[in-house]
C-alpha atoms as a PDB file:
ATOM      1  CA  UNK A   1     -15.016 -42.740 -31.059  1.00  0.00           C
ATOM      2  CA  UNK A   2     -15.267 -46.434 -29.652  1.00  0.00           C
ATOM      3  CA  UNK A   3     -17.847 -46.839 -26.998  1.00  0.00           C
ATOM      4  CA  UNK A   4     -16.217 -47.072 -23.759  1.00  0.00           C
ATOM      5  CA  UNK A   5     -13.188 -44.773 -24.952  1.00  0.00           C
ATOM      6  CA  UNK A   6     -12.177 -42.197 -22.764  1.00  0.00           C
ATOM      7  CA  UNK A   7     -10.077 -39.376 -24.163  1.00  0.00           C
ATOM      8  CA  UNK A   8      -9.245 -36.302 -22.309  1.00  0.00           C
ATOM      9  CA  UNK A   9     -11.104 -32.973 -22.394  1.00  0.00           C
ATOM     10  CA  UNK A  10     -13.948 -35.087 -23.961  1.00  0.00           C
ATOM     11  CA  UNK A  11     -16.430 -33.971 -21.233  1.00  0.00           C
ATOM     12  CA  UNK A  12     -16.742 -30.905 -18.846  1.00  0.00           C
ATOM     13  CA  UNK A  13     -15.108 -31.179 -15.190  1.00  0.00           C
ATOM     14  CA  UNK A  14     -15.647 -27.833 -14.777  1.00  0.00           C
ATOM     15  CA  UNK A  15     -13.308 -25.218 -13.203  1.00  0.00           C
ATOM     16  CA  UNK A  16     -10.472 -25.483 -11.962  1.00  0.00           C
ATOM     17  CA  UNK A  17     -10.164 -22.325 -10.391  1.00  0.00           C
ATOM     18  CA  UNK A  18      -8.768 -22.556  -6.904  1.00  0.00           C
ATOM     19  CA  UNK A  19     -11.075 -21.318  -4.888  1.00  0.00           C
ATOM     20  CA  UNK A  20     -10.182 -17.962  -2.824  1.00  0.00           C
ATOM     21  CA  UNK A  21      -9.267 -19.170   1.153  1.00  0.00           C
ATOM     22  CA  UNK A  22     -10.801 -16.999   3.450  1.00  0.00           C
ATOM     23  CA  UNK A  23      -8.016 -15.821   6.240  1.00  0.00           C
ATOM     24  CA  UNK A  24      -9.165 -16.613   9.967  1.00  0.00           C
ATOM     25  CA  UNK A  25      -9.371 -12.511  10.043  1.00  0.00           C
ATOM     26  CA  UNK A  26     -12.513 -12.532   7.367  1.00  0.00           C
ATOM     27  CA  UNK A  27     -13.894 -15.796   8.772  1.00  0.00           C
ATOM     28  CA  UNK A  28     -14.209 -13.815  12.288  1.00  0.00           C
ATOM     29  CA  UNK A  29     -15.756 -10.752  10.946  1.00  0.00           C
ATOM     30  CA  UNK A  30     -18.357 -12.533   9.545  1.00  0.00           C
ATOM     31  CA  UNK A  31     -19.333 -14.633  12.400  1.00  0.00           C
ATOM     32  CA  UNK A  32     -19.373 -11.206  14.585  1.00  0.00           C
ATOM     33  CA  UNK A  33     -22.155 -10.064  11.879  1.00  0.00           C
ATOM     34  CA  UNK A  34     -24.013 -13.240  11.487  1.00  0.00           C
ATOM     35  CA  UNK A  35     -27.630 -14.526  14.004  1.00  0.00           C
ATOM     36  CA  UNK A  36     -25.258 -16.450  16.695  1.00  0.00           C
ATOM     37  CA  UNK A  37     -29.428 -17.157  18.372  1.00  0.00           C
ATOM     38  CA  UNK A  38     -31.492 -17.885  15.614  1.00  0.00           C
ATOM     39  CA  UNK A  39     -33.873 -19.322  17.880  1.00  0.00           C
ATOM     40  CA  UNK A  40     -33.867 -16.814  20.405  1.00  0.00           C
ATOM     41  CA  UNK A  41     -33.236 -19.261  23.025  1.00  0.00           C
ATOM     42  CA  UNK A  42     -30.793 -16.629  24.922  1.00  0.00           C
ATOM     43  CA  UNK A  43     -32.742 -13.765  24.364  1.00  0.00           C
ATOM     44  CA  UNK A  44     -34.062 -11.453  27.227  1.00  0.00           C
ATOM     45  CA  UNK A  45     -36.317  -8.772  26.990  1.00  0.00           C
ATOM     46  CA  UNK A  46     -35.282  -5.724  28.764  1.00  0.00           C
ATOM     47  CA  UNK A  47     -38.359  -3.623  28.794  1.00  0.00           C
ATOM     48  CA  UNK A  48     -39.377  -2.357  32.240  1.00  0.00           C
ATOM     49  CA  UNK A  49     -40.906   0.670  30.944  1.00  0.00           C
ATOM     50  CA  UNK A  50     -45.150   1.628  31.001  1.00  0.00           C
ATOM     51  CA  UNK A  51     -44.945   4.040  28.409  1.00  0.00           C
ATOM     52  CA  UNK A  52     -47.535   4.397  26.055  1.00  0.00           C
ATOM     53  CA  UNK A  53     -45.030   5.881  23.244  1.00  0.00           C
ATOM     54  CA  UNK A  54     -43.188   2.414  22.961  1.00  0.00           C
ATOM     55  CA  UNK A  55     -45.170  -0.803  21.625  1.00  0.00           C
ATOM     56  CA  UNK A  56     -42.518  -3.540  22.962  1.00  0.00           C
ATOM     57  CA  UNK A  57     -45.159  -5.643  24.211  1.00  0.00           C
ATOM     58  CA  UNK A  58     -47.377  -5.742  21.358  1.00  0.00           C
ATOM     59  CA  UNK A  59     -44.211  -8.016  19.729  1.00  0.00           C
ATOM     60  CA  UNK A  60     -44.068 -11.415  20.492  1.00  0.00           C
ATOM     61  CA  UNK A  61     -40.776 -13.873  20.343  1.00  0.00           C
ATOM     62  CA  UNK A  62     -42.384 -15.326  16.981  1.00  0.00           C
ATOM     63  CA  UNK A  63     -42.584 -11.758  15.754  1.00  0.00           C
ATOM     64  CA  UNK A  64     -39.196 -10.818  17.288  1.00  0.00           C
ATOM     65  CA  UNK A  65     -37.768 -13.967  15.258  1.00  0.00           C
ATOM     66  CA  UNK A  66     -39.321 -13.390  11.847  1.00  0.00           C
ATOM     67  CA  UNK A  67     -37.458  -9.274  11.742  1.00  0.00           C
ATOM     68  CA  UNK A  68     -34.249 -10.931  13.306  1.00  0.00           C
ATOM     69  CA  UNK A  69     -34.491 -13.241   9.981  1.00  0.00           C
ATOM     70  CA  UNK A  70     -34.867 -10.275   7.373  1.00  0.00           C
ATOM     71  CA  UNK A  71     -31.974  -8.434   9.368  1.00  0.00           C
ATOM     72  CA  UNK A  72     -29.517 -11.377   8.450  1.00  0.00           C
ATOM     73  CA  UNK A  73     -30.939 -12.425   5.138  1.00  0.00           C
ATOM     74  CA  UNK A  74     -27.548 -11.160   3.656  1.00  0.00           C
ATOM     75  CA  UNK A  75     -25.246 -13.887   2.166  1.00  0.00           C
ATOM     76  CA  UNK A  76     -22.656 -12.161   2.381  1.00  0.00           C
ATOM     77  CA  UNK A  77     -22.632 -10.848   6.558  1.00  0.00           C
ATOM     78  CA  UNK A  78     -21.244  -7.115   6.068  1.00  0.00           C
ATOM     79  CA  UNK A  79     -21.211  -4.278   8.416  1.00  0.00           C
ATOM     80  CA  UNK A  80     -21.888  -1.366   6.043  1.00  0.00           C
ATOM     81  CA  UNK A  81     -25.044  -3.243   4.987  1.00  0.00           C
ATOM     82  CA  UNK A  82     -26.132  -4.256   8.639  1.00  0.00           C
ATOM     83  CA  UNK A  83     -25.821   0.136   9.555  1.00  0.00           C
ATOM     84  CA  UNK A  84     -27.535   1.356   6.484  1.00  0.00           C
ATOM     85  CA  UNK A  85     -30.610  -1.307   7.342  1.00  0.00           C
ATOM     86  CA  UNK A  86     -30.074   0.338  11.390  1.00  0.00           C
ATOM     87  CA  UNK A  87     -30.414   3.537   9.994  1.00  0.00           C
ATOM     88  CA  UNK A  88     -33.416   3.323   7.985  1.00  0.00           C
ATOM     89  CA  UNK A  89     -35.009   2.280  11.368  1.00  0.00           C
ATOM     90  CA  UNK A  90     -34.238   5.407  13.165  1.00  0.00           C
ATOM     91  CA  UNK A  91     -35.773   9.110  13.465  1.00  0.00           C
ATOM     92  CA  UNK A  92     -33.320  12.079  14.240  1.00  0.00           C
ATOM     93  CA  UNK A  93     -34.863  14.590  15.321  1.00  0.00           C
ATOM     94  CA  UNK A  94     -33.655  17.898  16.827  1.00  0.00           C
ATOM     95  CA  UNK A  95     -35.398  18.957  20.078  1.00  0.00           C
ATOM     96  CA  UNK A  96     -37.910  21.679  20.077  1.00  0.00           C
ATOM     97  CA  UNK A  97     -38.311  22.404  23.476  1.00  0.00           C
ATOM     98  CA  UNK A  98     -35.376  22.747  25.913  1.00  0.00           C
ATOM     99  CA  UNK A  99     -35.954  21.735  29.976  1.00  0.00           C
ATOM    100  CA  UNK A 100     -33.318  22.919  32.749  1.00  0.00           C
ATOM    101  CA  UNK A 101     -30.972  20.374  34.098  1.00  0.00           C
ATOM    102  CA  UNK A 102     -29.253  20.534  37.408  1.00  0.00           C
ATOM    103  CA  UNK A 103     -27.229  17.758  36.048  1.00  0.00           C
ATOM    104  CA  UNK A 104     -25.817  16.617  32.850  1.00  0.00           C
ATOM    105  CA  UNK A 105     -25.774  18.346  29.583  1.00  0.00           C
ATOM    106  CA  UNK A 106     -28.721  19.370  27.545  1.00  0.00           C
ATOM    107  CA  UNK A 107     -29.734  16.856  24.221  1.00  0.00           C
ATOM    108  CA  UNK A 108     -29.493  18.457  21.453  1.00  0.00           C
ATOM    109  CA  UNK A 109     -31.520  15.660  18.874  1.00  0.00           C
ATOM    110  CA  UNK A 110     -33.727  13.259  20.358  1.00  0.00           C
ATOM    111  CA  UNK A 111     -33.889   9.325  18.077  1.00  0.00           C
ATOM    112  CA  UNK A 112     -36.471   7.218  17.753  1.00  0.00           C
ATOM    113  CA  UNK A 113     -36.408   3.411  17.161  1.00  0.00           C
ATOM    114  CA  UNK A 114     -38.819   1.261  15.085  1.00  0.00           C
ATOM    115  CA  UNK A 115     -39.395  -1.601  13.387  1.00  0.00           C
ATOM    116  CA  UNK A 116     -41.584  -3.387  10.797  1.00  0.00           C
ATOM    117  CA  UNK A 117     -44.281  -6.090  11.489  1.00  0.00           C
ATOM    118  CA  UNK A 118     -47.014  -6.759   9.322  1.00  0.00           C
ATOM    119  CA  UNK A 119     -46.499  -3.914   7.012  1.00  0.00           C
ATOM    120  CA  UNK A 120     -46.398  -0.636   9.840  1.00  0.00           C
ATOM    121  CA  UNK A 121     -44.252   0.570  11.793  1.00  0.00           C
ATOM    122  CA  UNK A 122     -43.808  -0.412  15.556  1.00  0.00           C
ATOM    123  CA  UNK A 123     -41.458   1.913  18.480  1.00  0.00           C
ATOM    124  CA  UNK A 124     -39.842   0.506  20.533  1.00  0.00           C
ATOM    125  CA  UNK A 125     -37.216   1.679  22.949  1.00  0.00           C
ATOM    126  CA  UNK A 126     -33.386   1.514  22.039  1.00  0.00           C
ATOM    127  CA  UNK A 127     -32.975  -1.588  25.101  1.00  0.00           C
ATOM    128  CA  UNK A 128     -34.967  -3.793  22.824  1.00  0.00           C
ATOM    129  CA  UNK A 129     -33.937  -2.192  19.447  1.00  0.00           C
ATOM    130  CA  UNK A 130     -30.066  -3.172  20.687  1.00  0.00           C
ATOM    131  CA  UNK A 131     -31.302  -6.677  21.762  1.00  0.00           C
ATOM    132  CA  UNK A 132     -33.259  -7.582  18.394  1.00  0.00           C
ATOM    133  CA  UNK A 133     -30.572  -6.771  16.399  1.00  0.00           C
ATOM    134  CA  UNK A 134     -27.365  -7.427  18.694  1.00  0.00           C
ATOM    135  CA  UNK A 135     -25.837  -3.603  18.485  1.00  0.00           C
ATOM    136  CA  UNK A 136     -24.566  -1.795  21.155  1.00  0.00           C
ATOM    137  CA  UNK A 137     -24.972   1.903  21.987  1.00  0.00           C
ATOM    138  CA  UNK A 138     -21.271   3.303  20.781  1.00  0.00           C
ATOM    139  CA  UNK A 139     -22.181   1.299  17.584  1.00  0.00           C
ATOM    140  CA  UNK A 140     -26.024   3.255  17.766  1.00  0.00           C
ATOM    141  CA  UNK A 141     -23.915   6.292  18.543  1.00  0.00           C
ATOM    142  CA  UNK A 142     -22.347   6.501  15.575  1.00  0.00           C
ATOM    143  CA  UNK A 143     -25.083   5.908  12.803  1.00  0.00           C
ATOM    144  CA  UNK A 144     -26.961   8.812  14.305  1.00  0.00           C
ATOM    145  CA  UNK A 145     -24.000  11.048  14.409  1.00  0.00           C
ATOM    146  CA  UNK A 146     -22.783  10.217  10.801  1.00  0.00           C
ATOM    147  CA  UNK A 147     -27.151   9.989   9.916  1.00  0.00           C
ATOM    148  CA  UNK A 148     -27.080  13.932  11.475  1.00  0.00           C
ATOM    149  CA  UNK A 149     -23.729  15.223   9.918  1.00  0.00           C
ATOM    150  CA  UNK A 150     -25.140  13.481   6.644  1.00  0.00           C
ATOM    151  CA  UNK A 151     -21.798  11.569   5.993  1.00  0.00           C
ATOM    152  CA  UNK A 152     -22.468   8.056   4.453  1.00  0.00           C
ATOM    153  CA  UNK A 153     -22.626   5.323   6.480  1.00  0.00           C
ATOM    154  CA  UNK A 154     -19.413   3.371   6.111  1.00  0.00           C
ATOM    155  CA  UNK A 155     -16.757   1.837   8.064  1.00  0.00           C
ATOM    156  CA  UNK A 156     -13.481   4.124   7.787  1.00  0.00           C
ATOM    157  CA  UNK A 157     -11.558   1.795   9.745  1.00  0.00           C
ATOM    158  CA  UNK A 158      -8.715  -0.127   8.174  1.00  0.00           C
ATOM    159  CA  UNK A 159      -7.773  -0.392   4.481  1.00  0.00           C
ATOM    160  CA  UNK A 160      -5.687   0.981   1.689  1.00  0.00           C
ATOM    161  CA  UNK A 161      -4.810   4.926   2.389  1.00  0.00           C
ATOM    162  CA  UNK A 162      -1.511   5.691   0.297  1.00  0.00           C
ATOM    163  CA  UNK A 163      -2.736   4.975  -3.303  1.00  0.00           C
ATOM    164  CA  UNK A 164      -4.907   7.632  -3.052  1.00  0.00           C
ATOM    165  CA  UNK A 165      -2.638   9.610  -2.126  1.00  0.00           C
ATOM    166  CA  UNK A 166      -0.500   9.406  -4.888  1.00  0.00           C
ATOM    167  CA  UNK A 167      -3.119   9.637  -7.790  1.00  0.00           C
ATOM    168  CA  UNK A 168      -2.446  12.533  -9.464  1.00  0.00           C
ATOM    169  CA  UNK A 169       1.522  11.415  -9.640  1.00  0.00           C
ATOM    170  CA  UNK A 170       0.209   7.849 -10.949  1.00  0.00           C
ATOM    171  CA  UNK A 171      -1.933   9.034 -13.511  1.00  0.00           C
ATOM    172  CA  UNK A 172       1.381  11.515 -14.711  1.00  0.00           C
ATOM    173  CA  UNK A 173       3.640   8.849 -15.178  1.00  0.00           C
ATOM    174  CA  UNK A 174       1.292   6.777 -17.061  1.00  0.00           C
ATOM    175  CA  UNK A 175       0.358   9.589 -19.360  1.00  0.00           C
ATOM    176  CA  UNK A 176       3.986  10.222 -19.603  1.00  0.00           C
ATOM    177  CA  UNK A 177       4.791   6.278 -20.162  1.00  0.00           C
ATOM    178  CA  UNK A 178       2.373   6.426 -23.090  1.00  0.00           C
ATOM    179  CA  UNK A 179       3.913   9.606 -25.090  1.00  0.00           C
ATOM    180  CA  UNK A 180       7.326   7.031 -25.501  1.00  0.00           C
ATOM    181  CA  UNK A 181       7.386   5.560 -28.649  1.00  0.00           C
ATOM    182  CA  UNK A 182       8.154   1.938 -28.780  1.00  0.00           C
ATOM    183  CA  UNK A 183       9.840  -0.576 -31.521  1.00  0.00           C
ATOM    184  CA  UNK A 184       8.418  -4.177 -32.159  1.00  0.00           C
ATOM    185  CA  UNK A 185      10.050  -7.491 -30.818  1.00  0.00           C
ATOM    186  CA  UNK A 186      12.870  -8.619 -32.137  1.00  0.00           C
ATOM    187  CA  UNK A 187      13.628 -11.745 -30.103  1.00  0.00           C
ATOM    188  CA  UNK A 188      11.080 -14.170 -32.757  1.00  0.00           C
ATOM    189  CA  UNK A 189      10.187 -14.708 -36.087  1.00  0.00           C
ATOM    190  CA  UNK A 190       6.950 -14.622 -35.772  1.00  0.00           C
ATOM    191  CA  UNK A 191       4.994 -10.651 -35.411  1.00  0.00           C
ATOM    192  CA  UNK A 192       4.212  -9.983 -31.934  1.00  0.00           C
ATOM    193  CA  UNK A 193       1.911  -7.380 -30.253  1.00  0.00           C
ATOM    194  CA  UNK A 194       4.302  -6.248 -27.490  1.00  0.00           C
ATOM    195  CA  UNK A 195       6.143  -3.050 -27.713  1.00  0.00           C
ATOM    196  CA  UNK A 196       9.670  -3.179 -26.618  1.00  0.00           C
ATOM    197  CA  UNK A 197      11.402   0.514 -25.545  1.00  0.00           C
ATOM    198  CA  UNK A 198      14.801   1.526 -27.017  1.00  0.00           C
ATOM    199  CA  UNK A 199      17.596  -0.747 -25.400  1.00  0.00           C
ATOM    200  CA  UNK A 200      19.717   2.433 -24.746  1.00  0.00           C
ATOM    201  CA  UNK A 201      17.105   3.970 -22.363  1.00  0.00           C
ATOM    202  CA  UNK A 202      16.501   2.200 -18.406  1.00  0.00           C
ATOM    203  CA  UNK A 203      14.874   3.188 -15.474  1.00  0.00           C
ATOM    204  CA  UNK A 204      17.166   6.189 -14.426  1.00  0.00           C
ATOM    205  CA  UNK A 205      16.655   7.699 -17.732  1.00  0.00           C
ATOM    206  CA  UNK A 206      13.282   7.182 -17.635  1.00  0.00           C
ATOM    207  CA  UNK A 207      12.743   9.059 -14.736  1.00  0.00           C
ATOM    208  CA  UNK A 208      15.177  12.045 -15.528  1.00  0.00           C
ATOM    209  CA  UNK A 209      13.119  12.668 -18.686  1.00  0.00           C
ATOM    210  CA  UNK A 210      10.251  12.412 -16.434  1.00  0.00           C
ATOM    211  CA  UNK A 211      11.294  14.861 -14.149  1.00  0.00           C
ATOM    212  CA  UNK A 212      12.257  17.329 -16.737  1.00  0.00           C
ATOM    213  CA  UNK A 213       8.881  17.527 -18.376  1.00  0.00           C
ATOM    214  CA  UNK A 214       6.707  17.800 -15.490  1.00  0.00           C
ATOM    215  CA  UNK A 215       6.870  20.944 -13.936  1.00  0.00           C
ATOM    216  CA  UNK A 216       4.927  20.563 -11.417  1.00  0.00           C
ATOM    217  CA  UNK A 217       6.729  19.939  -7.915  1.00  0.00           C
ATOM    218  CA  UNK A 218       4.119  17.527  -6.496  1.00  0.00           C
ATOM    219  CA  UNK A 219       4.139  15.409  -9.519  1.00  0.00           C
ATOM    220  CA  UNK A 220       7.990  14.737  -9.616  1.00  0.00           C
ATOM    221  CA  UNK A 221       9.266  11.510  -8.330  1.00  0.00           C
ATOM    222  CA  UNK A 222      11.770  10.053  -6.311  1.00  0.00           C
ATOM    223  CA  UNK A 223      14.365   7.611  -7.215  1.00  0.00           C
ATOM    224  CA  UNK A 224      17.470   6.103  -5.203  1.00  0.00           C
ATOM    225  CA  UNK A 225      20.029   8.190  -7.463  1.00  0.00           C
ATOM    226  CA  UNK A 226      23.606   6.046  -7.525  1.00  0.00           C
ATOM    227  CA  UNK A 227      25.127   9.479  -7.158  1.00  0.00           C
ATOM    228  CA  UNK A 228      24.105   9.754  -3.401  1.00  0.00           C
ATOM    229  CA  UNK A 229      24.952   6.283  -2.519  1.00  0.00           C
ATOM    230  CA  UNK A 230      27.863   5.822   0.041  1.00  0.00           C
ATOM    231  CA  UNK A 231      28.736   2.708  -1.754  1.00  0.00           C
ATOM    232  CA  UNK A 232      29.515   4.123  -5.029  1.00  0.00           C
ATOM    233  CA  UNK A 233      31.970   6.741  -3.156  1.00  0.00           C
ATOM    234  CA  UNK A 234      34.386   3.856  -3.474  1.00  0.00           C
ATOM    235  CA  UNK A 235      33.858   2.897  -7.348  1.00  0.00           C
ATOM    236  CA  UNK A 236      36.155   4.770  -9.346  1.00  0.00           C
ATOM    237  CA  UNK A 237      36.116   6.008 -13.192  1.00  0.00           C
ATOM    238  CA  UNK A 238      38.472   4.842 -15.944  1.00  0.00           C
ATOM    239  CA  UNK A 239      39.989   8.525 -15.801  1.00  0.00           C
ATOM    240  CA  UNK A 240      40.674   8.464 -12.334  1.00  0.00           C
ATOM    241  CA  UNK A 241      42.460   4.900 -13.174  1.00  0.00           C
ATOM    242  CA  UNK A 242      44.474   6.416 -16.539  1.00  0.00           C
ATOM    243  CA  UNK A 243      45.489   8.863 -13.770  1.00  0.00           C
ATOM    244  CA  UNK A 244      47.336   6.684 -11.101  1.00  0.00           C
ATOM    245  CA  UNK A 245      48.297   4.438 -14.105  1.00  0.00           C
ATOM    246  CA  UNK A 246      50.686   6.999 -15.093  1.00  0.00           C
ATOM    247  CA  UNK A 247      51.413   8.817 -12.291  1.00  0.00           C
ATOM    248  CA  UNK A 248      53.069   5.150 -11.050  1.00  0.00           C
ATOM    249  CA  UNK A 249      54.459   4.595 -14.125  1.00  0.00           C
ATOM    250  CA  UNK A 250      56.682   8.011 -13.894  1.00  0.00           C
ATOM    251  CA  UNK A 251      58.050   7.145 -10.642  1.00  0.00           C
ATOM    252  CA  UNK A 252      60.207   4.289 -10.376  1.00  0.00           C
ATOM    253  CA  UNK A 253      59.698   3.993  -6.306  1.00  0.00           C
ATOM    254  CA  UNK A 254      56.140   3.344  -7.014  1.00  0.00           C
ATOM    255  CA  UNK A 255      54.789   0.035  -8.994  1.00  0.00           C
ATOM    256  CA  UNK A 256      51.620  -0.342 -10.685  1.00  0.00           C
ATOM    257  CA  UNK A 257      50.597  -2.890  -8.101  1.00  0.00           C
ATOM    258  CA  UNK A 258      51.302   0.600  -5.459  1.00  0.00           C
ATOM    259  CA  UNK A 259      53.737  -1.452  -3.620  1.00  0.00           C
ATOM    260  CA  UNK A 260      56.929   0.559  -2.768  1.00  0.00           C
ATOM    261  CA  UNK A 261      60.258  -1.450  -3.823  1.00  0.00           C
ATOM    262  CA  UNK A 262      64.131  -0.254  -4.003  1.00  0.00           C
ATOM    263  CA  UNK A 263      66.159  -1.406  -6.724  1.00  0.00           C
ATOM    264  CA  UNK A 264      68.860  -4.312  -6.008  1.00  0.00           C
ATOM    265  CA  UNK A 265      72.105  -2.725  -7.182  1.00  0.00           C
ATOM    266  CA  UNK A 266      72.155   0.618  -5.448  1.00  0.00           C
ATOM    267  CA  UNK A 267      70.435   1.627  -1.790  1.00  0.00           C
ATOM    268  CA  UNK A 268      68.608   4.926  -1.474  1.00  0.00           C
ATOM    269  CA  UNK A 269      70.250   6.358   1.490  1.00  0.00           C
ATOM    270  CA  UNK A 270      66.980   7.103   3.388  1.00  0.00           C
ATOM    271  CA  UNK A 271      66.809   2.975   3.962  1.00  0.00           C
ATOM    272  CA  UNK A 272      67.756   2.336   7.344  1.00  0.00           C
ATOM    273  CA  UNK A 273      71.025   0.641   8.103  1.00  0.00           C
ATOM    274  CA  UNK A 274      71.296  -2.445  10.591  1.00  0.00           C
ATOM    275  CA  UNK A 275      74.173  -2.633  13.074  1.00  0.00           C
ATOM    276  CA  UNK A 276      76.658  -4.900  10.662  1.00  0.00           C
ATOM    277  CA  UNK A 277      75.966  -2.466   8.008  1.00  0.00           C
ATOM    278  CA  UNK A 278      73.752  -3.778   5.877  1.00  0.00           C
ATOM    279  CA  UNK A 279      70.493  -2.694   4.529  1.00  0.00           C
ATOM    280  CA  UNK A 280      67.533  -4.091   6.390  1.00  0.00           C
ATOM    281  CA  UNK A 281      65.114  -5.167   4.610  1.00  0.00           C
ATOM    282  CA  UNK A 282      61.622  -4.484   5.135  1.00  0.00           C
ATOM    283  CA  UNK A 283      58.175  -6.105   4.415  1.00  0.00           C
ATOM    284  CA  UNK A 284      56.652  -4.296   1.424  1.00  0.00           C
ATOM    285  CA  UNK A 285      54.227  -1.308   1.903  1.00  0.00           C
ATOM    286  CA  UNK A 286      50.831  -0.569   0.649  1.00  0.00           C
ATOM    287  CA  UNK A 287      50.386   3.035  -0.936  1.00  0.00           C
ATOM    288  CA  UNK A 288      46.941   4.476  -0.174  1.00  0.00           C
ATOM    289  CA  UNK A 289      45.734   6.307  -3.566  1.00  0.00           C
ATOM    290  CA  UNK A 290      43.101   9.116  -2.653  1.00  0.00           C
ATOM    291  CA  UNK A 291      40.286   7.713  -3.808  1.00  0.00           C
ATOM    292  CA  UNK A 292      37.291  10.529  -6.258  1.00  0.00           C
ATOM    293  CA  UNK A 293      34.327  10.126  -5.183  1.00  0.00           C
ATOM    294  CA  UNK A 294      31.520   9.571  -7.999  1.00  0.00           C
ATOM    295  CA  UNK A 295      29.537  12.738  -7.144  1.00  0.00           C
ATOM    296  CA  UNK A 296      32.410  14.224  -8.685  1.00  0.00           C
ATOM    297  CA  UNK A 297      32.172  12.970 -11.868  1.00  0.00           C
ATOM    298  CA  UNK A 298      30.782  14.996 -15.000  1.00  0.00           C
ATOM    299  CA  UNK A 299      26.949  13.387 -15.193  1.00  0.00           C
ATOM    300  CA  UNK A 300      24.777  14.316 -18.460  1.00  0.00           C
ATOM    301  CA  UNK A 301      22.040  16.422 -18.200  1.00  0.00           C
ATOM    302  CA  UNK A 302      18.558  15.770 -18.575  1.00  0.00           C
ATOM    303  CA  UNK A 303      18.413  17.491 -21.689  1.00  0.00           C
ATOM    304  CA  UNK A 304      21.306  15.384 -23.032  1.00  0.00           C
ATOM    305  CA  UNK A 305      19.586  12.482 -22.473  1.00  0.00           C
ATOM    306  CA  UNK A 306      16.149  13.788 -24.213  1.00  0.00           C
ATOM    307  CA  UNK A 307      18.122  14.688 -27.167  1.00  0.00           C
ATOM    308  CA  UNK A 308      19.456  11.254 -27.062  1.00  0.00           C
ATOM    309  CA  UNK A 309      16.324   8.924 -26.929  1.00  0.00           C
ATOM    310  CA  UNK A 310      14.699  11.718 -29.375  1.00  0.00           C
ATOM    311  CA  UNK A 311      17.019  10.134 -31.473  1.00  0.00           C
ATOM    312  CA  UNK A 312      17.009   6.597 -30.931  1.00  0.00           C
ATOM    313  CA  UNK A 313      12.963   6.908 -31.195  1.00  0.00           C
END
């Protein structure tokens, strides 16, 4: 190549992937679960308590700023990982020892809160806890309830809860899907690896042969069957129209358009008679043919129609 020549694809540009665009939903989220105070120059300390259980003022805002850093370390700012990091901070434990109240209901599990600075654990009470790490108590709430029940810590709310509901009938028709034979393309030349299915079968078919080998109830699928439609109640067959065809063809009064007309030379003598005598002529009339519905109609059975693409395959 000539030095100074430029031909295409002779270096990489890299990708040219389009890049996914994040919908103002997703960009939210993850500025709810990001450090909106880095600095902690809006943070307040809470602690009004003079126990000696808790160690809150043994941490100081330098302190308080290095854990707030290794709770938001994440790339990727996701809730699911933000509660399993809460709850490998906090003690459940159930209470031993059970004191009358006049007021309010008894605990049942008492938590504890902590947190790690320079390799031990510290206490502290749940006021600072919640202010460290921006959580409120319904969200505290519900780790410890899902951390006592032993359920996983996950976010439930949202998402995709049909598929799974129809997983079993998904995996059937793929399993049936597979057991059809298939013939090779015939629309090139040239061999290809798709499988084409038998022209003669479609989707109705399909799903009647389906039906017919799966006995199971819950499996079985639904289909919009042309039978039930109210718009194919007016479609008729070719021997409902063979029918009418000759039944207008026998009687003269009636033409194969169905409009009724009397012949010129002689009048029936139910026409109606004008005052001078003559016959009065009236506007042609439509003939309303009862129409057969389609549910009617003799329909193969699913056994027909195995027997059929047995056949063909």
């Amino acid at each position: 190549m000539i030095e100074g020549e430029h031909t295409v694809g002779d270096t990489n540009r890299g990708t040219r992937k389009r890049k996914i665009n994040t919908t103002s939903k997703e960009r939210k989220r993850e500025i709810r679960y990001s450090n909106l105070d880095p600095d902690l120059l809006n943070f307040k300390n809470n602690c009004d308590h003079r126990s000696k259980r808790f160690e809150c003022m043994e941490l100081l805002l330098a302190d308080i700023k290095i854990i707030g850093q290794n709770f938001y370390n994440d790339e990727k700012k996701n809730k699911n990982a933000q509660d399993n990091k809460l709850a490998q901070m906090m003690n459940v434990k159930e209470i031993k020892r059970q004191r009358k109240r006049k007021n309010g209901k008894s605990h049942e599990f008492h938590t504890e809160f902590y947190v790690w600075h320079n390799r031990k654990k510290v206490f502290v009470c749940q006021k600072l806890f919640s202010s460290i790490f921006n959580c409120g108590p319904r969200r505290i709430h519900t780790i410890v309830r899902k951390k006592m029940q032993g359920i996983g810590i996950k976010d439930n709310r949202g998402g995709d809860r049909k598929s799974k509901k129809n997983a079993l009938k998904l995996e059937s028709v793929m399993k049936f899907l597979s057991s059809l034979r298939g013939h090779e393309s015939h629309y090139g030349r040239g061999k290809s690896r798709r499988i084409y299915l038998s022209s003669e079968l479609n989707i109705k078919k399909l799903w009647k042969m389906y039906n017919h080998q799966v006995q199971d109830d819950s499996l079985q699928t639904n289909y919009n069957d042309a039978e039930l439609d109210i718009a194919n109640n007016l479609l008729e067959s070719e021997d409902d129209i063979e029918l009418k065809v000759s039944a207008q063809e026998d009687d003269p009064k009636v033409s194969r358009n169905g409009i009724g007309e009397s012949s010129s030379d002689e009048s029936s003598p139910e026409e109606p008679l004008d005052n001078s005598g003559n016959i009065s002529r009236q506007s042609p009339v439509l003939v309303a043919l009862p129409v057969t519905p389609l549910i009617n109609r003799p329909t193969r059975t699913a056994d027909s129609w195995m027997e059929s693409s047995k056949k063909v395959l």
